[in-house]
Protein backbone atom coordinates (compact mmCIF):
# COMPACT_ATOMS: atom_id res chain seq x y z
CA UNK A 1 19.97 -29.89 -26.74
CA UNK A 2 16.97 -31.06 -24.56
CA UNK A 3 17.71 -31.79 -21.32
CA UNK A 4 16.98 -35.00 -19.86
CA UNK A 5 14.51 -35.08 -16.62
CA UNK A 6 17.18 -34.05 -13.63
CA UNK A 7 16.82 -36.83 -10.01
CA UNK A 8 15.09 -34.02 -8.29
CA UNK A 9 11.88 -34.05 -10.23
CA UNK A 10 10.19 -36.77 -9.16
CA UNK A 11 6.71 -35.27 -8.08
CA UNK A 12 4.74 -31.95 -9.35
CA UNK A 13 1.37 -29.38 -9.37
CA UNK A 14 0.47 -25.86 -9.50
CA UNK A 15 0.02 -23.51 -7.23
CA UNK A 16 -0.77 -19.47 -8.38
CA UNK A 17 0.13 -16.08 -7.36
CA UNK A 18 -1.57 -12.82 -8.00
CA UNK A 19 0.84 -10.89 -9.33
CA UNK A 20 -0.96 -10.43 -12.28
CA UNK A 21 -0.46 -12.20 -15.76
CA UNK A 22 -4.25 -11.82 -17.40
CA UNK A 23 -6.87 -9.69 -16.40
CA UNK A 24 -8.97 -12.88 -16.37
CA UNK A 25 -6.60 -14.55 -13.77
CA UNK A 26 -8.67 -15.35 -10.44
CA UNK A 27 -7.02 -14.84 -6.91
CA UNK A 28 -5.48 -18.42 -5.68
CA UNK A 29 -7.22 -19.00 -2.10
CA UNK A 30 -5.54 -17.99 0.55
CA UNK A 31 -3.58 -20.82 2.97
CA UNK A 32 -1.92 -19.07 5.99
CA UNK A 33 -1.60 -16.19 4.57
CA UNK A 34 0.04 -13.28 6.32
CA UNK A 35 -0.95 -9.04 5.90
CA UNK A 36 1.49 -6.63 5.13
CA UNK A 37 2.21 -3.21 4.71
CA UNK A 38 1.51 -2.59 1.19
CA UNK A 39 1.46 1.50 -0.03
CA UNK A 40 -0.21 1.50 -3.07
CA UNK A 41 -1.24 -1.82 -3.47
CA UNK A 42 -3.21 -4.17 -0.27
CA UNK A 43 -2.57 -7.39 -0.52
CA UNK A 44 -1.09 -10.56 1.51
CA UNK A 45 2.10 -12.31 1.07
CA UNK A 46 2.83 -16.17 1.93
CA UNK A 47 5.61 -17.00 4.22
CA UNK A 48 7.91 -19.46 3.06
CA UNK A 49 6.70 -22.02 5.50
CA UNK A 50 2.92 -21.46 4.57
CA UNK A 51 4.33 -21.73 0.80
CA UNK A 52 6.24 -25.04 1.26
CA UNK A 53 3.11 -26.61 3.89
CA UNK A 54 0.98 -25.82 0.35
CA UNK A 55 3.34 -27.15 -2.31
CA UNK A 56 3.86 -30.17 0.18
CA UNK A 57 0.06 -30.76 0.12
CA UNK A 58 -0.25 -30.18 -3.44
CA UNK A 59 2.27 -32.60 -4.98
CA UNK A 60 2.42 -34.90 -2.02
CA UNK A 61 5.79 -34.46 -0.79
CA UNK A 62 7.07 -33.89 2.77
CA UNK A 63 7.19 -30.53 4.12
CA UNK A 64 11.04 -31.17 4.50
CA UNK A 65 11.52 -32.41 1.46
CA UNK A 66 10.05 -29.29 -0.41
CA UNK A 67 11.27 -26.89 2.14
CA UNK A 68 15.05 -28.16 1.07
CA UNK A 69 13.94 -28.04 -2.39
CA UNK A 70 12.94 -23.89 -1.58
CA UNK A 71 15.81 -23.20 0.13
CA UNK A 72 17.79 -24.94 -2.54
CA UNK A 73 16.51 -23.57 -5.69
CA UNK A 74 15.39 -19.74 -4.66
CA UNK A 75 17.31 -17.03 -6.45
CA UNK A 76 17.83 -13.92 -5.30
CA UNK A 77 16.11 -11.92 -8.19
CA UNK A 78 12.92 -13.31 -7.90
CA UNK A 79 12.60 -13.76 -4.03
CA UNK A 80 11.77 -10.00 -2.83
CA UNK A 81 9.30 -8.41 -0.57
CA UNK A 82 6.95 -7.06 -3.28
CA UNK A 83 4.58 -5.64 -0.76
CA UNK A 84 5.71 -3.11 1.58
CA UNK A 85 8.82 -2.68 0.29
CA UNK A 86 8.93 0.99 1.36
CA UNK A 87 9.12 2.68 -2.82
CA UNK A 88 8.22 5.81 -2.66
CA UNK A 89 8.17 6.51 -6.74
CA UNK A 90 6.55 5.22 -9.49
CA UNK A 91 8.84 3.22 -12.18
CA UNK A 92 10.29 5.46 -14.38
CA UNK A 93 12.23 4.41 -17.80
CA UNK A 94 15.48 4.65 -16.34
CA UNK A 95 14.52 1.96 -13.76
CA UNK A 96 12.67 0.00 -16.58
CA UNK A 97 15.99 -0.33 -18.34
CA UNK A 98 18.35 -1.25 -15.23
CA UNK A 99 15.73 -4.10 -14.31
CA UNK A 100 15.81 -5.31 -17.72
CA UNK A 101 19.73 -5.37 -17.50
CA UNK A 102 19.50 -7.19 -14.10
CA UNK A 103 17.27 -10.04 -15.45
CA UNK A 104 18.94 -10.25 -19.03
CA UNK A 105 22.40 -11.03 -17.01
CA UNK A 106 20.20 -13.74 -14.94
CA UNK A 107 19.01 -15.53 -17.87
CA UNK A 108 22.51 -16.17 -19.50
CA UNK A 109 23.85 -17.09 -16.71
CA UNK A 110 21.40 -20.05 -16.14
CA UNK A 111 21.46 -20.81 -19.86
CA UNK A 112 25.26 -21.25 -19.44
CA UNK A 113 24.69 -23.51 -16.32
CA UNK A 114 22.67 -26.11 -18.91
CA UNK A 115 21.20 -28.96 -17.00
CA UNK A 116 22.70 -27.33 -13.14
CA UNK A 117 20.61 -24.47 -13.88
CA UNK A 118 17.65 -23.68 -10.54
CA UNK A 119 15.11 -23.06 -13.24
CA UNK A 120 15.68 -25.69 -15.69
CA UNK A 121 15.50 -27.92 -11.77
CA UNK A 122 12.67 -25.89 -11.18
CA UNK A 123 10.80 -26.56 -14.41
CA UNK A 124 11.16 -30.28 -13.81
CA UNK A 125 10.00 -31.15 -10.57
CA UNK A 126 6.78 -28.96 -11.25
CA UNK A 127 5.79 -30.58 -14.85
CA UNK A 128 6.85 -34.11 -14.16
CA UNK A 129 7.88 -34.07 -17.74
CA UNK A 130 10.59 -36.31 -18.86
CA UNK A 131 11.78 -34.22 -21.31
CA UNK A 132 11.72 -29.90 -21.57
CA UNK A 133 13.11 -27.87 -23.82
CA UNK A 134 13.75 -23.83 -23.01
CA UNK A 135 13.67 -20.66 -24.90
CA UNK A 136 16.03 -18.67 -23.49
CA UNK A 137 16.16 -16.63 -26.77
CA UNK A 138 11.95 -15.52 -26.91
CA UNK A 139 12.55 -15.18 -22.89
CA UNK A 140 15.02 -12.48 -23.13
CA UNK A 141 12.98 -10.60 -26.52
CA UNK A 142 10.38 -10.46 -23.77
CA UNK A 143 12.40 -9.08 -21.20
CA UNK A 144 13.88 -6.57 -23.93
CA UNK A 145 10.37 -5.36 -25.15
CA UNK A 146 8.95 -4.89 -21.70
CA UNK A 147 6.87 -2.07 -20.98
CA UNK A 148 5.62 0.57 -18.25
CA UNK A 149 1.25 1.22 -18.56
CA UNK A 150 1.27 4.58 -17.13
CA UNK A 151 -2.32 5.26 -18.47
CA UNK A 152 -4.14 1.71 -17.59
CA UNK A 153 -4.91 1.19 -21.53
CA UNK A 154 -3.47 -2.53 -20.83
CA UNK A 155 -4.94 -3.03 -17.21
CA UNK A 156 -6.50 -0.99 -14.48
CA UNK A 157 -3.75 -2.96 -11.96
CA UNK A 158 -5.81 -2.41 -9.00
CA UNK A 159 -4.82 -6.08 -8.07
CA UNK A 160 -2.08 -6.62 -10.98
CA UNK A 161 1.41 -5.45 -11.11
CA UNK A 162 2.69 -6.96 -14.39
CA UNK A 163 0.79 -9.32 -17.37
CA UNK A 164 1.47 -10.69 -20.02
CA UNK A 165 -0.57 -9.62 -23.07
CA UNK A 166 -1.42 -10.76 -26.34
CA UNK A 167 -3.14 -12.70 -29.08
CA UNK A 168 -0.92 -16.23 -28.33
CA UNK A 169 1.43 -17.39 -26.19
CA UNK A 170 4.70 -17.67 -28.46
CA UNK A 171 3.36 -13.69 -29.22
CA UNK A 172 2.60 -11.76 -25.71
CA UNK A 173 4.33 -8.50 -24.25
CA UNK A 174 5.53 -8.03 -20.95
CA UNK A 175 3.32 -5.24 -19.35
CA UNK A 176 4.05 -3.76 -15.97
CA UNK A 177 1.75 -1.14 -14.05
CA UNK A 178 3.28 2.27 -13.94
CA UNK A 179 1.15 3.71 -11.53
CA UNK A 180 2.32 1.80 -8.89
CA UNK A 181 5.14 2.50 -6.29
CA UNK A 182 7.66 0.18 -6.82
CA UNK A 183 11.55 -0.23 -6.53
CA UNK A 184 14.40 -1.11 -8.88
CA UNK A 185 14.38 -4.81 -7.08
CA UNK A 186 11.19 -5.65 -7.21
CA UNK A 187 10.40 -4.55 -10.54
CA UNK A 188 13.44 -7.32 -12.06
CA UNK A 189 11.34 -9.28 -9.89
CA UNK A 190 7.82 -8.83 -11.84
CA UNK A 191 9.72 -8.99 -15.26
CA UNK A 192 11.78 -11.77 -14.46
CA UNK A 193 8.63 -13.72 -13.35
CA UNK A 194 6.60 -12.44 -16.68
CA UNK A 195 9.54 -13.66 -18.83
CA UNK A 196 9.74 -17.45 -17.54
CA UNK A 197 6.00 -18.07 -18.69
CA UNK A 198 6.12 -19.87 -21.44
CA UNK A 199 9.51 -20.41 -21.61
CA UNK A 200 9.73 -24.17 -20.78
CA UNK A 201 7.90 -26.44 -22.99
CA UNK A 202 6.94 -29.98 -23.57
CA UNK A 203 8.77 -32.17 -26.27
CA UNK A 204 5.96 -34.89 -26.72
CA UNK A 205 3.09 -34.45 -28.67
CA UNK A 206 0.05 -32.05 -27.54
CA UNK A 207 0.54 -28.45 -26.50
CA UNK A 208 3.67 -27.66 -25.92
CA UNK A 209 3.28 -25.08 -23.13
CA UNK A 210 3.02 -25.56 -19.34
CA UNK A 211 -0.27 -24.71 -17.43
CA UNK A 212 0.08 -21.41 -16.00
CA UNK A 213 -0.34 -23.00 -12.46
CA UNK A 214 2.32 -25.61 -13.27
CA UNK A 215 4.54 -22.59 -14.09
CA UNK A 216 3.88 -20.88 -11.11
CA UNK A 217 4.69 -23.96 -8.68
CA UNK A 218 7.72 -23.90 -10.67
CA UNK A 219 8.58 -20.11 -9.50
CA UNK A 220 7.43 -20.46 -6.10
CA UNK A 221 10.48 -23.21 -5.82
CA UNK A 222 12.85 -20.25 -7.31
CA UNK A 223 11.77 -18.05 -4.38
CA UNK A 224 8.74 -16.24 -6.61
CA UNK A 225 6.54 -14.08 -3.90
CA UNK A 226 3.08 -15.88 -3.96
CA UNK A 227 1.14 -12.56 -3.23
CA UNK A 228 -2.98 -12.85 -2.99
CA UNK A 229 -4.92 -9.52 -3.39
CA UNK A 230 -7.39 -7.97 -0.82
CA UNK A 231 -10.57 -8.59 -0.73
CA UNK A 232 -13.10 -6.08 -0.16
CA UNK A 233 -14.16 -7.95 3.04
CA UNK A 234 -10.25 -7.66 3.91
């Protein structure tokens, strides 16, 4: 069934992160951003508030208005401190298959929420679409076929800590880096965000599939870490 458009989406746009998705992804420029401790990786996170003043400038809302919508809609499996999050190993296949586990159990239990689901909310107010539909069935063959890149043949990840990579996008992999240090949390985190591209689609005629920036605004209302890389002037 195809879910009609819920009240809350009334207004939408895009803003990105730089987690990583393609190696041909450019950094999103930086609006009050804030440095943190980052081990491996050096980078910047947004605060909530600097997230929600940029959405509300982006799609024209009031800050209160999207700052309700944040506080609302964020779930707790996607809003983590990626960056100095004090890991002190590298992911190892054992911790591959628990965050899998973690983010499989989130997924049915917003497809069994139907219309009251925080993503399927999430989805709307970001596309502005009247009508989505949402594979929760390729999302979850995603999450299952994750993998670790342990010898950068998919990525350097210098500035990336999961893609997604392939030939289309109703045929990609989930990739994250395995060189990184990163904890159990965190990495549910980076699949979990992987896995919702390309999940929610348009009904009406075109291409079916969200921009990735319209996806990402989408996340950053489910409590998605909008992390920028360094910079070499940084």
């Amino acid at each position: 069934m195809t879910p009609k458009q819920p009240a809350a989406a009334r207004k939408a746009g895009g803003i990105s992160r730089a987690k990583g998705r393609r190696r041909s992804d450019k950094a999103a420029k930086r609006l009050a951003t804030k440095k943190v401790p980052s081990g491996d990786i050096l980078g910047y996170a947004m605060s909530d508030r600097s997230v929600a003043v940029a959405l509300a400038r982006i799609l024209g809302m009031e800050f209160e208005e999207v700052e309700d919508l944040m506080r609302d809609l964020a779930q707790p499996i996607l809003k983590v401190a990626m960056l100095g999050s004090g890991a002190t190993q590298r992911p190892s296949k054992l911790m591959l298959e628990s965050a899998k586990v973690a983010v499989l159990r989130f997924f049915e239990d917003e497809e069994a929420l139907g219309d009251a689901s925080n993503v399927i909310q999430a989805f709307y107010i970001a596309s502005r679409e009247p009508r989505l539909t949402f594979n929760w069935t390729q999302a979850r063959t995603r999450v299952r076929r994750a993998r670790l890149d342990r010898r950068r043949a998919i990525d350097t990840w210098q500035f990336c800590l999961a893609m997604l990579a392939g030939a289309t996008n109703s045929d990609c992999d989930i990739w994250v880096a395995g060189t990184r240090k990163i904890d159990v949390d965190s990495l549910a985190s980076l699949i979990c965000h992987e896995a919702l591209h390309n999940m929610a689609r348009r009904v009406r005629i075109g291409n079916p599939y969200l921009a990735e920036e319209t996806e990402h605004i989408a996340m950053a209302f489910l409590g998605d870490p909008q992390l920028m890389p360094a910079t070499s002037a940084d």
